[in-house]
C-alpha atoms as a PDB file:
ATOM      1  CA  UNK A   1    -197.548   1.099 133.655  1.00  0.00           C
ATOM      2  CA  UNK A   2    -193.606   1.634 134.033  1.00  0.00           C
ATOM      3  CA  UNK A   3    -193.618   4.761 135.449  1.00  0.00           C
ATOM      4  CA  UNK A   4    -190.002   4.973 135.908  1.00  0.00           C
ATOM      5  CA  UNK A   5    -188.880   8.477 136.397  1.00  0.00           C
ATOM      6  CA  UNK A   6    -192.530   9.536 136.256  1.00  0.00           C
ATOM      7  CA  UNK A   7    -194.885  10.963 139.014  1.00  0.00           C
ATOM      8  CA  UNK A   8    -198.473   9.899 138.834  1.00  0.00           C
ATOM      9  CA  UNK A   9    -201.311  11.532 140.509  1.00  0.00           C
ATOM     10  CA  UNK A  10    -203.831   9.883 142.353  1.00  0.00           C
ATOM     11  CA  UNK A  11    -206.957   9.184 139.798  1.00  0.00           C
ATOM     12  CA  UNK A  12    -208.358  12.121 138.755  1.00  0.00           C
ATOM     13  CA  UNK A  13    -211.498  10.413 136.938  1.00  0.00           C
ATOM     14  CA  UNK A  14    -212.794   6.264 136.963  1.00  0.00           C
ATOM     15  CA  UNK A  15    -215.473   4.958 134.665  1.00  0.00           C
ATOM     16  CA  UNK A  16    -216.506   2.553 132.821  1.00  0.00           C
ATOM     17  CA  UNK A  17    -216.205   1.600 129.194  1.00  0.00           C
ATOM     18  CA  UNK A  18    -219.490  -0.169 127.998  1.00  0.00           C
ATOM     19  CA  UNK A  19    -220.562  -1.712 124.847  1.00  0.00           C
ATOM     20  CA  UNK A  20    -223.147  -0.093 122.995  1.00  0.00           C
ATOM     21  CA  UNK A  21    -225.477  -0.935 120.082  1.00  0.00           C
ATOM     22  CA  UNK A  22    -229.092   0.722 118.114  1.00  0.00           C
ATOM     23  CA  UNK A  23    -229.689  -2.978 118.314  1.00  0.00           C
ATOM     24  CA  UNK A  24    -231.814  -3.754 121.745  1.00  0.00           C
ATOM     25  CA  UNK A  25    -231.030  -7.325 121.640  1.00  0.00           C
ATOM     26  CA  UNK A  26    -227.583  -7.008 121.577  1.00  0.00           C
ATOM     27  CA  UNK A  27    -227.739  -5.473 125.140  1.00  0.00           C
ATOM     28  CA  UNK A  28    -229.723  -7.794 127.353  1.00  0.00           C
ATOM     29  CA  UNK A  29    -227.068  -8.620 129.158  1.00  0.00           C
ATOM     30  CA  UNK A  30    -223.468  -7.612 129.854  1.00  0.00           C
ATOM     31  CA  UNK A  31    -221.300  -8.649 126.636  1.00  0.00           C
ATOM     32  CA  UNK A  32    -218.240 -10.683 126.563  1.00  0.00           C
ATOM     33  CA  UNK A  33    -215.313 -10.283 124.727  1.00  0.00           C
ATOM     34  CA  UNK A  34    -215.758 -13.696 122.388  1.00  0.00           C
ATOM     35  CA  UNK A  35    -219.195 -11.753 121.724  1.00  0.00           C
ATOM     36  CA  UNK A  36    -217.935  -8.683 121.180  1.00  0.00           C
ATOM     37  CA  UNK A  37    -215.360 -10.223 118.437  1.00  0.00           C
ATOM     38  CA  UNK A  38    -218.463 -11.306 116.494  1.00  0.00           C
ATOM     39  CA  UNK A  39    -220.175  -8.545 116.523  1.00  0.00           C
ATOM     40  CA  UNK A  40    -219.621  -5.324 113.839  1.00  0.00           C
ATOM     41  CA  UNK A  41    -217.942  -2.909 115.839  1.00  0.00           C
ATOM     42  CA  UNK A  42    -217.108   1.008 115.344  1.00  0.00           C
ATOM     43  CA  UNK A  43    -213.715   1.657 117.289  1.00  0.00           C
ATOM     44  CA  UNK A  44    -212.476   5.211 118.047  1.00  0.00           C
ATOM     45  CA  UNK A  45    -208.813   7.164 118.819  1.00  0.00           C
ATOM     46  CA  UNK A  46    -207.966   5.191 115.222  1.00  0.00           C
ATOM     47  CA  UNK A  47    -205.023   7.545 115.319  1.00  0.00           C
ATOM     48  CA  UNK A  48    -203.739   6.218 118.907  1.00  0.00           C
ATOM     49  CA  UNK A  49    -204.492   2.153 117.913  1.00  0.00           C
ATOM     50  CA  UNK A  50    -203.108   0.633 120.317  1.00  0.00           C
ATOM     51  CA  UNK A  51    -201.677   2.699 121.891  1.00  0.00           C
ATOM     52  CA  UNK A  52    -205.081   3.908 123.470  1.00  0.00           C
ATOM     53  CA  UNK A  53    -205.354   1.981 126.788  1.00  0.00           C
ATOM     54  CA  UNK A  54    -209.240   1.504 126.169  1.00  0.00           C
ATOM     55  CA  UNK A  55    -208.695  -0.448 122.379  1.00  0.00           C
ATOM     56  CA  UNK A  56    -205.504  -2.091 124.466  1.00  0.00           C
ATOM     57  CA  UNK A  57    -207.191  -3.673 127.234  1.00  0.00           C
ATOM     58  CA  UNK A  58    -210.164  -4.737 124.947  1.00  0.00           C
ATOM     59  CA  UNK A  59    -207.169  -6.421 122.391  1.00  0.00           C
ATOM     60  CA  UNK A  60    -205.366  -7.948 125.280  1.00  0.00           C
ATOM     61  CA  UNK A  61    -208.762  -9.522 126.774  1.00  0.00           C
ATOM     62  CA  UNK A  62    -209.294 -10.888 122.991  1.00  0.00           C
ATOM     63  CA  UNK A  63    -205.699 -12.178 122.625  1.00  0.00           C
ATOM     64  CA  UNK A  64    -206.308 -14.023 126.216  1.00  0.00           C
ATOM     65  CA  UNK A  65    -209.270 -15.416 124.856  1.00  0.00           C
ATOM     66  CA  UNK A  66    -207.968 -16.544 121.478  1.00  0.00           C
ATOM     67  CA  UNK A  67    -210.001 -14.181 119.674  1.00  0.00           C
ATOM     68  CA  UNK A  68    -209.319 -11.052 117.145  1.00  0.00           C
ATOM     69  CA  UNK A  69    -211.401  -7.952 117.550  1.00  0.00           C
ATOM     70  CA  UNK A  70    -211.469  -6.147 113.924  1.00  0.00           C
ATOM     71  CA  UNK A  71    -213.421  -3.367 113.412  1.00  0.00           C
ATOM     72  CA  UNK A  72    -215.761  -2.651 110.218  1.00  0.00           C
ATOM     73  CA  UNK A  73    -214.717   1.128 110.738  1.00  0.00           C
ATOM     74  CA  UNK A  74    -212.195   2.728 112.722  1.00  0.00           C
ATOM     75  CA  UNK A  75    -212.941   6.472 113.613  1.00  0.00           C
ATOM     76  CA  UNK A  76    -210.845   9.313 114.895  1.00  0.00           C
ATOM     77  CA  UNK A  77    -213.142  10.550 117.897  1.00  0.00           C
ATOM     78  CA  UNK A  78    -215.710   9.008 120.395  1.00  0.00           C
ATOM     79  CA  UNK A  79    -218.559  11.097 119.079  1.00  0.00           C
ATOM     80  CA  UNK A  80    -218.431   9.878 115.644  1.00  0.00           C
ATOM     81  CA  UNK A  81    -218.116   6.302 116.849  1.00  0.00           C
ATOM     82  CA  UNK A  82    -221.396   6.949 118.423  1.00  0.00           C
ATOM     83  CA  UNK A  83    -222.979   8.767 115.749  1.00  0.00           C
ATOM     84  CA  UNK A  84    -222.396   5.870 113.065  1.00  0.00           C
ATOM     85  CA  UNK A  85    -223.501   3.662 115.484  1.00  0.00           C
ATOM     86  CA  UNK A  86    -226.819   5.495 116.768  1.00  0.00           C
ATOM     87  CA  UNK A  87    -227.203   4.904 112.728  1.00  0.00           C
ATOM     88  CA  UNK A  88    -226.472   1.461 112.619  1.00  0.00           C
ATOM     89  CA  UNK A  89    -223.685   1.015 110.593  1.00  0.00           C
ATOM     90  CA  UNK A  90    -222.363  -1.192 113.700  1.00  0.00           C
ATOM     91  CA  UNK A  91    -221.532  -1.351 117.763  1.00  0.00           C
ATOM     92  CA  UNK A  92    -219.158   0.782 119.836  1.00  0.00           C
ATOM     93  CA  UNK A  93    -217.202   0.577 123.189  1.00  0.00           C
ATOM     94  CA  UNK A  94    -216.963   4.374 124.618  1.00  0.00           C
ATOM     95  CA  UNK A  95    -216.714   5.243 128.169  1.00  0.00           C
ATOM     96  CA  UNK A  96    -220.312   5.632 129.683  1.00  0.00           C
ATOM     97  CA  UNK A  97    -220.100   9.087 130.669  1.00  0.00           C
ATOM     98  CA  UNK A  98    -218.850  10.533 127.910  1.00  0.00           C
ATOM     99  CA  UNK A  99    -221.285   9.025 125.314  1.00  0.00           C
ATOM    100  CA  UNK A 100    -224.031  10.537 127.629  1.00  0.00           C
ATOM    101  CA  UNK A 101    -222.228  14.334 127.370  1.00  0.00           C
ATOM    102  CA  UNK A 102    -222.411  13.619 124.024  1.00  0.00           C
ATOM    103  CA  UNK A 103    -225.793  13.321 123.934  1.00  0.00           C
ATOM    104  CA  UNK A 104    -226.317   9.648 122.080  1.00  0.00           C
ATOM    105  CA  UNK A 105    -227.885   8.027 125.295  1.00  0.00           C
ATOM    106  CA  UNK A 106    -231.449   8.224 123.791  1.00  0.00           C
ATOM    107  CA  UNK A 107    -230.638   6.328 120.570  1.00  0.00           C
ATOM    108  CA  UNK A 108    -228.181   4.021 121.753  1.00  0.00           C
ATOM    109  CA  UNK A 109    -228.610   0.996 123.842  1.00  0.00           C
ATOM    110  CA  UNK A 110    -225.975   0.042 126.367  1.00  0.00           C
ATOM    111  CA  UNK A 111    -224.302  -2.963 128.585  1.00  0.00           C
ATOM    112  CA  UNK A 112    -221.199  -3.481 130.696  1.00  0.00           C
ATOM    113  CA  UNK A 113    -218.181  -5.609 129.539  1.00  0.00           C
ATOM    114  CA  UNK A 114    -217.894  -9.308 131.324  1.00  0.00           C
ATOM    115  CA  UNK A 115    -215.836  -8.743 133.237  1.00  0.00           C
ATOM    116  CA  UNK A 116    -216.345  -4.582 133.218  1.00  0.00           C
ATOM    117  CA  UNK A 117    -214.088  -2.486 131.776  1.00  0.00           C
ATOM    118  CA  UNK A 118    -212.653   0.404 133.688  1.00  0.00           C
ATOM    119  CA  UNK A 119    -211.203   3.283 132.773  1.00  0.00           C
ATOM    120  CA  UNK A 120    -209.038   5.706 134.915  1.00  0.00           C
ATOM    121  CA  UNK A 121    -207.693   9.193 134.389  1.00  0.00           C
ATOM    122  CA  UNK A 122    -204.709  10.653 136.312  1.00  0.00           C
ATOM    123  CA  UNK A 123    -202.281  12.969 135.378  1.00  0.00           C
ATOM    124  CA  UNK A 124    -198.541  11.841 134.676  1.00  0.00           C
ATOM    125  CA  UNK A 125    -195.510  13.910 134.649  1.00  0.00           C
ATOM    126  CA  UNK A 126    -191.814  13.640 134.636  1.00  0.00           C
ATOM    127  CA  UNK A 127    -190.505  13.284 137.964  1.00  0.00           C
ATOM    128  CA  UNK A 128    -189.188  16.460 139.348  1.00  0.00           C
ATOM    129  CA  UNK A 129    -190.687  18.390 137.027  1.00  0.00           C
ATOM    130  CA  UNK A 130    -191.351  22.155 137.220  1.00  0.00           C
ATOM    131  CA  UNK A 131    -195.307  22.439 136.328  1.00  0.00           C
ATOM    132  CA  UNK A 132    -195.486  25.608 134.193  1.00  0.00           C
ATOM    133  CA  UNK A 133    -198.718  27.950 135.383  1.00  0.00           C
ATOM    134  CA  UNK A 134    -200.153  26.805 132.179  1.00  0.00           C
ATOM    135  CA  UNK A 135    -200.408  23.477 132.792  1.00  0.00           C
ATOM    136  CA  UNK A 136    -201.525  23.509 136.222  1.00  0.00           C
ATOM    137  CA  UNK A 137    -204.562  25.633 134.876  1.00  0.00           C
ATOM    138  CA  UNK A 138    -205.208  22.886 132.062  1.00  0.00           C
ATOM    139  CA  UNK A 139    -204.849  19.899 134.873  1.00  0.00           C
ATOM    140  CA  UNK A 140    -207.546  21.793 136.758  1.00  0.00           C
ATOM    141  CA  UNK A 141    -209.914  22.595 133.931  1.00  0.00           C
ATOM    142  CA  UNK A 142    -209.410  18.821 132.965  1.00  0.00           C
ATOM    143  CA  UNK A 143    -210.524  18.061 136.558  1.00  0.00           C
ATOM    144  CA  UNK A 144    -213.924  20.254 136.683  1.00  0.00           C
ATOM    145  CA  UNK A 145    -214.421  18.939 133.166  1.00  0.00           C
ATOM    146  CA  UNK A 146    -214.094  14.938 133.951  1.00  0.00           C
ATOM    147  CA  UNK A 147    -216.024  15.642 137.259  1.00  0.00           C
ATOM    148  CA  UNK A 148    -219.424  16.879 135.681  1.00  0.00           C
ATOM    149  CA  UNK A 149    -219.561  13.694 133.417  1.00  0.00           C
ATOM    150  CA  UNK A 150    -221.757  11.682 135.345  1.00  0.00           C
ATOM    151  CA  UNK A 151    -222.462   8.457 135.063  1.00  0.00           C
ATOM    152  CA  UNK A 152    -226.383   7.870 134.008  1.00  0.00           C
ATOM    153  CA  UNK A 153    -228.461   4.910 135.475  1.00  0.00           C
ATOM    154  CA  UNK A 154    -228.326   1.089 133.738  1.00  0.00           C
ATOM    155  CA  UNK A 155    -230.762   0.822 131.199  1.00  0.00           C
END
């Protein structure tokens, strides 16, 4: 990241994304991305693209290996992803510990990335910045918040 005239905290939050699928033999071992091109998948943050570092490092791992990741359905928000999935209508990558706050963990089989894929959270301001009260209360609210997703055994 070019953070340029930007302050970054230290990480606030690290996961992992994983692949997930209804479909148990999809998820016997960890999934690469020349797989994960074949298979149907359910992307979310369709409003961010790109733009969303998640969907960005899985499209720069498929352009490295000469594949194209395209979606049968592209979704505004992580729990819907997992909802259409959990009913089959294809496969989703979501970070770990959120689709276990959101309560899909029972329906939904899951596997790590090859290589993983992590995901990091840290807050980023403008250099020199005065913090408003405001946002100082949201950073720490988003802080408890990311803390009590935990991340649930492999299955």
């Amino acid at each position: 990241m070019d953070d340029r005239g930007l302050d970054v905290s230290s990480v606030v939050w690290a996961s992992e994304a994983v692949y997930l699928s209804i479909d148990p033999s999809r998820t016997t071992e960890p999934i690469t991305v020349e797989r994960l091109a074949e298979r149907p998948l359910i992307l979310p943050e369709a409003r961010w693209g790109n733009a969303d570092p998640t969907r960005r490092q899985l499209l720069e791992r498929a352009q490295n290996a000469g594949v194209s990741l395209s979606p049968v359905v592209e979704v505004e928000s992580p729990a819907l992803a997992l909802t259409l999935a959990a009913r089959g209508v294809g496969d989703t990558v979501i970070s770990l510990p959120l689709a276990r706050s959101l309560g899909h963990l029972e329906n939904l089989r899951w596997v790590s990335l090859d290589p993983p894929l992590p995901e990091t959270f840290a807050f980023i301001t403008r250099r020199d910045a005065h913090l408003s009260p405001a946002t100082r209360v949201l950073m720490e609210l988003a802080t408890k918040h990311l803390g009590r997703l935990e991340v649930p055994p492999p299955r």
